[in-house]
C-alpha atoms as a PDB file:
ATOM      1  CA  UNK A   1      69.019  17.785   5.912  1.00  0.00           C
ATOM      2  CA  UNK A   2      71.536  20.711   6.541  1.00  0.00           C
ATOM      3  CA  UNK A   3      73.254  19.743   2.880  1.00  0.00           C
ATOM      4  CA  UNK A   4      72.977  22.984   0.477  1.00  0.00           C
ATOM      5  CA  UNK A   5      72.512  22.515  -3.088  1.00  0.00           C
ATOM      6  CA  UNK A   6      74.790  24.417  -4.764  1.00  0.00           C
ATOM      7  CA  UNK A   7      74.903  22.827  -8.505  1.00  0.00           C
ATOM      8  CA  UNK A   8      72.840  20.400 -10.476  1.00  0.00           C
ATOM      9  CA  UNK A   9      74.526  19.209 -13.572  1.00  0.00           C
ATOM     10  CA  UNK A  10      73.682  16.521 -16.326  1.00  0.00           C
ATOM     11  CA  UNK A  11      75.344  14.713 -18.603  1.00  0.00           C
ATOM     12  CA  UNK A  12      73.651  13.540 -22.428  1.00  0.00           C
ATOM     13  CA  UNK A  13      74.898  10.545 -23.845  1.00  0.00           C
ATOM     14  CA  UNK A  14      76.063  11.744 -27.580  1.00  0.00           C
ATOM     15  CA  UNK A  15      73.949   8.556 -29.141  1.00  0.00           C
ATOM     16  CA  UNK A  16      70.818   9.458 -27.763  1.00  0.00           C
ATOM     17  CA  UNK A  17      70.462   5.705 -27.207  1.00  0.00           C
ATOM     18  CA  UNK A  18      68.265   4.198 -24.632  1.00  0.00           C
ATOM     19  CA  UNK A  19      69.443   3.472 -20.980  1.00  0.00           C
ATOM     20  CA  UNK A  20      71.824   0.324 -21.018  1.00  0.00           C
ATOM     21  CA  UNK A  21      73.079   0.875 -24.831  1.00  0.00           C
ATOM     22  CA  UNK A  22      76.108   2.706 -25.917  1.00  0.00           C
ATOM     23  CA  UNK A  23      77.880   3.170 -28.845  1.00  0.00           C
ATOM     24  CA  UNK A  24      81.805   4.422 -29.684  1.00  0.00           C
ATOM     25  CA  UNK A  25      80.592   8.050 -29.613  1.00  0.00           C
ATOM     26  CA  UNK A  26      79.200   7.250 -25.506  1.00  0.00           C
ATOM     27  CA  UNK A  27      82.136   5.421 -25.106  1.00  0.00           C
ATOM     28  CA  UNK A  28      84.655   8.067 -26.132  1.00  0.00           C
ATOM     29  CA  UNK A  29      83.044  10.873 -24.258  1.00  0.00           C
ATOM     30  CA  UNK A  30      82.723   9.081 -20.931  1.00  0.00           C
ATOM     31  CA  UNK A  31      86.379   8.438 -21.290  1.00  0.00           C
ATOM     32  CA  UNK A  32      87.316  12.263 -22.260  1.00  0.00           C
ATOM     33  CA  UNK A  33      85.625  12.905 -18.840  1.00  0.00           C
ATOM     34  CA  UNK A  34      83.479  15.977 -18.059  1.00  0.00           C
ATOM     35  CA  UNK A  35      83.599  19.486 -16.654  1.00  0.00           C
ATOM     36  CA  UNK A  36      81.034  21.107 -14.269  1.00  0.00           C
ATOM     37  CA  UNK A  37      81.504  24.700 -13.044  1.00  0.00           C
ATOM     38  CA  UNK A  38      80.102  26.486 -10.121  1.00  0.00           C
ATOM     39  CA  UNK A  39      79.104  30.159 -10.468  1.00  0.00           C
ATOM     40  CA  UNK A  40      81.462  32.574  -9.666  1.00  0.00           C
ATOM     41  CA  UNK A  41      79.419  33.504  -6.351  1.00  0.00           C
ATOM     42  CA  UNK A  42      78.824  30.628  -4.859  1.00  0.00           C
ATOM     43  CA  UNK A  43      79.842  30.802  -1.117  1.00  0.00           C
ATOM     44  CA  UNK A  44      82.777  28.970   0.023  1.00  0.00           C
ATOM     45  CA  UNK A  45      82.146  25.118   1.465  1.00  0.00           C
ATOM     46  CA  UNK A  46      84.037  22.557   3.191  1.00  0.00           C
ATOM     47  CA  UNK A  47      82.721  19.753   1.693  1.00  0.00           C
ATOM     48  CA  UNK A  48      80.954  18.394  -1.447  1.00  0.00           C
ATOM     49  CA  UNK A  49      78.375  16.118  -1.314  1.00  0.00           C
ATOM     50  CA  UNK A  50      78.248  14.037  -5.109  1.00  0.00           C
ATOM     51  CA  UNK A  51      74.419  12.438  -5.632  1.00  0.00           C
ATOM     52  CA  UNK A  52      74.405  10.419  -8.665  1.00  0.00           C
ATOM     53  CA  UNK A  53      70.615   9.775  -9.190  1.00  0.00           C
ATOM     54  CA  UNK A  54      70.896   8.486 -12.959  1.00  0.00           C
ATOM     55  CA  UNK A  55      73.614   6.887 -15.057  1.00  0.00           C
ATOM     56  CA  UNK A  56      73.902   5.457 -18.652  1.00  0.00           C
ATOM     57  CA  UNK A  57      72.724   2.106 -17.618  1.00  0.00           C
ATOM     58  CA  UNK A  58      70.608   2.936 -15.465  1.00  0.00           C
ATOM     59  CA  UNK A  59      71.972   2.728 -12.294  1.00  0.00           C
ATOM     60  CA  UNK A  60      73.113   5.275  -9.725  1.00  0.00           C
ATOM     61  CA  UNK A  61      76.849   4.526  -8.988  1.00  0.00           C
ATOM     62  CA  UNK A  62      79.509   7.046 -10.577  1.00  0.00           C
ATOM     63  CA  UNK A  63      83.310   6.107 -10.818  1.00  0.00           C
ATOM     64  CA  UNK A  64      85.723   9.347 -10.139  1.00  0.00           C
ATOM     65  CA  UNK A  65      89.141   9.040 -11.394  1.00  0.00           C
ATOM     66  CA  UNK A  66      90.139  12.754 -11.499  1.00  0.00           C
ATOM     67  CA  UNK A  67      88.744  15.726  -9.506  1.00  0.00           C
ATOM     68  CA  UNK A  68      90.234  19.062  -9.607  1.00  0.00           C
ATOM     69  CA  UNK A  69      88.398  21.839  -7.292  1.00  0.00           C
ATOM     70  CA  UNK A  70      89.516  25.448  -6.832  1.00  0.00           C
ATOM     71  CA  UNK A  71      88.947  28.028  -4.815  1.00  0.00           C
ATOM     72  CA  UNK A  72      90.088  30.371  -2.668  1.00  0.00           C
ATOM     73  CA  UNK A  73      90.892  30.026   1.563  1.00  0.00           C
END
């Protein structure tokens, strides 16, 4: 209850394909990875809160490999 939103972001599969199908194009941009920004003033936080509510099977569970966040102290 005292979590902020500060970004919503969404991701389109390339194929267009219906939840649970995939094809190489999916495939090859899941794996490239993607890139979200936050507007320039957006107030500092401490901590980010990740809410996956949809992914490309369906489901809800994300896998993070690599997370870069800057900003200043």
């Amino acid at each position: 209850s005292k979590w902020t939103k500060i970004l919503t972001c969404e991701v389109v599969k390339p194929s267009g394909l219906p939840l649970g199908q995939e094809n190489n194009a999916d495939a090859a941009a899941g794996a490239a990875g993607f890139t979200f920004d936050f507007d320039e003033d957006t107030p500092p936080y401490r901590y980010l809160r990740i809410k996956c509510l949809q992914n490309w099977i369906g489901s809800y569970f994300i896998v993070i490999q690599n997370m870069n966040v800057w900003g200043t102290n």
